[in-house]
C-alpha atoms as a PDB file:
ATOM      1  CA  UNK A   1      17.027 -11.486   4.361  1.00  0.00           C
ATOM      2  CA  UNK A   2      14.060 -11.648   6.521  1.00  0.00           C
ATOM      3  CA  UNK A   3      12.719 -14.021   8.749  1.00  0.00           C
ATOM      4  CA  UNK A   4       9.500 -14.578   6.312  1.00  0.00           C
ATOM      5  CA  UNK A   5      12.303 -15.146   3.163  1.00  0.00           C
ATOM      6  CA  UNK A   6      13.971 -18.025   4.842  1.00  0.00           C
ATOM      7  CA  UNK A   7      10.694 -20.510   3.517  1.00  0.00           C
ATOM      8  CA  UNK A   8      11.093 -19.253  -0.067  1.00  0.00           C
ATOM      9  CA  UNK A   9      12.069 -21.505  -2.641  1.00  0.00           C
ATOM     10  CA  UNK A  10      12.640 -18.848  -5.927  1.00  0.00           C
ATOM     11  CA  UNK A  11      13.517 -22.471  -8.080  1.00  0.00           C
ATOM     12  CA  UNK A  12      10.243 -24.086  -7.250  1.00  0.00           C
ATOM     13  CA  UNK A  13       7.439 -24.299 -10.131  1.00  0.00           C
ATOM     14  CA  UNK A  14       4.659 -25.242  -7.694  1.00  0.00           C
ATOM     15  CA  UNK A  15       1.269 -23.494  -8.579  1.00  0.00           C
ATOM     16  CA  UNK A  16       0.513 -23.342  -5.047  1.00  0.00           C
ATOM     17  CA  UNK A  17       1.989 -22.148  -1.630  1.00  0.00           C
ATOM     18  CA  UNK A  18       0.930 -25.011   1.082  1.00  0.00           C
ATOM     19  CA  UNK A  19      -1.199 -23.627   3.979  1.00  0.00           C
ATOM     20  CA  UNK A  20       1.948 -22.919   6.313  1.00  0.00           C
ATOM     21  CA  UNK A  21       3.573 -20.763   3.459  1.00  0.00           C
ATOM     22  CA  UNK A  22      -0.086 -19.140   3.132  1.00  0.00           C
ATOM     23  CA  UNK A  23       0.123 -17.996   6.887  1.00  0.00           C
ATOM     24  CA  UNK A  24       3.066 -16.926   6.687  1.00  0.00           C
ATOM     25  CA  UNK A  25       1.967 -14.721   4.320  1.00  0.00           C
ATOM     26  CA  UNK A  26      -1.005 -13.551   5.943  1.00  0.00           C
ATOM     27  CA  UNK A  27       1.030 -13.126   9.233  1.00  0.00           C
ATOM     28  CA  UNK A  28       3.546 -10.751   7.431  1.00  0.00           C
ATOM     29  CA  UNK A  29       0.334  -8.881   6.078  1.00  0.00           C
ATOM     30  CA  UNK A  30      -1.346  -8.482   9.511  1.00  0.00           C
ATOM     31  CA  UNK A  31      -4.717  -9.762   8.583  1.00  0.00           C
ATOM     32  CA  UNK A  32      -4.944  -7.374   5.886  1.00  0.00           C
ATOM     33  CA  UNK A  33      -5.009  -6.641   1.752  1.00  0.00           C
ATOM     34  CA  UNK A  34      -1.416  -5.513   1.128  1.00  0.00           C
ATOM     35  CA  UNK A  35      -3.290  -3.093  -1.337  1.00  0.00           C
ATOM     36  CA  UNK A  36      -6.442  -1.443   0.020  1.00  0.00           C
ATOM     37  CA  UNK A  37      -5.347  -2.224   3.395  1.00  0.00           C
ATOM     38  CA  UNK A  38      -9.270  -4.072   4.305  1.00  0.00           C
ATOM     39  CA  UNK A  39      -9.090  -6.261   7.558  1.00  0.00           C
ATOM     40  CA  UNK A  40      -9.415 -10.026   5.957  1.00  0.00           C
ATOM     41  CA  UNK A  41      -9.997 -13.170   7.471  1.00  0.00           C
ATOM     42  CA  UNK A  42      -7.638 -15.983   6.522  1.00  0.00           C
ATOM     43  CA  UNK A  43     -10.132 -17.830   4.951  1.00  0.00           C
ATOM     44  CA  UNK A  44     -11.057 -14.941   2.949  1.00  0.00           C
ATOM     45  CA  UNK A  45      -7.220 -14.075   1.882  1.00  0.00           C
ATOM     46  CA  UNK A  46      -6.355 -14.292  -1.854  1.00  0.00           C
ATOM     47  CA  UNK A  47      -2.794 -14.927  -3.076  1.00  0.00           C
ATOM     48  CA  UNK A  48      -1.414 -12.305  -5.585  1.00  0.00           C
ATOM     49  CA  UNK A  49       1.964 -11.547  -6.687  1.00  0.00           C
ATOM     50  CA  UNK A  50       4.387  -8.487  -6.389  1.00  0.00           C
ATOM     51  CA  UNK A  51       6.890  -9.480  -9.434  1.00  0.00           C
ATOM     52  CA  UNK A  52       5.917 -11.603 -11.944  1.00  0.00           C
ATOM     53  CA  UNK A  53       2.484 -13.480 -12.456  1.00  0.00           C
ATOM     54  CA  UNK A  54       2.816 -17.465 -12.622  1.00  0.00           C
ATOM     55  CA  UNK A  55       1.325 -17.083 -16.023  1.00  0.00           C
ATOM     56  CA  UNK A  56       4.441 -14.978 -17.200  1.00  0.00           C
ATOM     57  CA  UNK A  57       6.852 -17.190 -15.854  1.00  0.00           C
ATOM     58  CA  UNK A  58       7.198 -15.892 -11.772  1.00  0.00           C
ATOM     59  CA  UNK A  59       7.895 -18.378  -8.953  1.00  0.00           C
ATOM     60  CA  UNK A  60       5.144 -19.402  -6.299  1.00  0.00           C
ATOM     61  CA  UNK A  61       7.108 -18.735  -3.542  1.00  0.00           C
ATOM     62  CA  UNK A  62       6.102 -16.027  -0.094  1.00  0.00           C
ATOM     63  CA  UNK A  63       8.954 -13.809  -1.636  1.00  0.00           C
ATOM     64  CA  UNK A  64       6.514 -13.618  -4.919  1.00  0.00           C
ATOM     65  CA  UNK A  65       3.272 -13.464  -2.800  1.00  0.00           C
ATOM     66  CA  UNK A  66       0.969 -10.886  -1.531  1.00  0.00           C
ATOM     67  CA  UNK A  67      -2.060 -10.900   0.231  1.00  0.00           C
ATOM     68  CA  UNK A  68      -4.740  -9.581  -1.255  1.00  0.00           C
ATOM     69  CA  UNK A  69      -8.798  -9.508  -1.293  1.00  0.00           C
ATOM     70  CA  UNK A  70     -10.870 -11.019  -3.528  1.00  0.00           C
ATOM     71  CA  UNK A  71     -11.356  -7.621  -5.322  1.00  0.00           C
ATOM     72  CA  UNK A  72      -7.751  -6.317  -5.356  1.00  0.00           C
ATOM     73  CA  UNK A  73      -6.623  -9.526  -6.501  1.00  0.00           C
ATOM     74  CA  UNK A  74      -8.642  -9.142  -9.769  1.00  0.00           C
ATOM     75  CA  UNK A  75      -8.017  -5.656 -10.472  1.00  0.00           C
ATOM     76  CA  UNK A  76      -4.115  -6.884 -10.074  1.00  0.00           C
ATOM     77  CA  UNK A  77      -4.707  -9.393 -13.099  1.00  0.00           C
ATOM     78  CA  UNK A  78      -0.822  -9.957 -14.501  1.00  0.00           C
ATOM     79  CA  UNK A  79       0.248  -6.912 -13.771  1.00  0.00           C
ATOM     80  CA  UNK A  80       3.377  -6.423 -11.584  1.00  0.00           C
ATOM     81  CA  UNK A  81       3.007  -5.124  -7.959  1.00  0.00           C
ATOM     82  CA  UNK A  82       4.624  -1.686  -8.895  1.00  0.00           C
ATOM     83  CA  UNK A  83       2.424  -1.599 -12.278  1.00  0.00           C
ATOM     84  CA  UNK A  84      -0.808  -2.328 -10.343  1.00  0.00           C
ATOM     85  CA  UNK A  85       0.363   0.390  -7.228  1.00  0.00           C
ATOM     86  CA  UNK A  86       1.036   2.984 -10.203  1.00  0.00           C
ATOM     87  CA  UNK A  87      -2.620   2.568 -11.586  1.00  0.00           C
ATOM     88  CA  UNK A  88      -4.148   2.966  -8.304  1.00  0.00           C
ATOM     89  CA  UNK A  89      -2.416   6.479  -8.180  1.00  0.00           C
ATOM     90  CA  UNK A  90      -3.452   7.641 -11.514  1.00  0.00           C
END
């Protein structure tokens, strides 16, 4: 377990992380898209998810987020994180 897992809450059904949980994400990120690896400022960050999408059921937790710009974020849709990786290589 990491030291960004210990503020996850995998039972929640919140639709939103609060702002702390949304640096904490960031911070683990370094200022950048998880995917195309773009510097991003905070403000600019966009929450996706590496398992399951909040639409299909998956928690809003920083164990279930990624962060992601505004363009990665909709090519991700509901795919999963390894779904939308494996597209990116094909």
């Amino acid at each position: 377990m990491g030291l960004y897992d210990f503020y996850d809450d995998e039972t929640s059904r919140k639709r939103t992380l609060s702002i702390r949980d949304k640096q904490i994400v960031y911070d683990r990120a370094r200022g950048k898209c998880e995917n195309c690896h773009k510097k991003i400022s905070f403000t600019e960050m966009q929450l996706g998810h590496k398992n399951r999408a909040f639409s299909r059921g998956g928690s809003t937790s920083t164990r279930n987020s990624a962060c992601l710009c505004y363009g990665c974020n909709k090519k991700q849709g509901t795919d999963t994180w390894k779904t939308f990786q494996k597209s990116k290589v094909e």
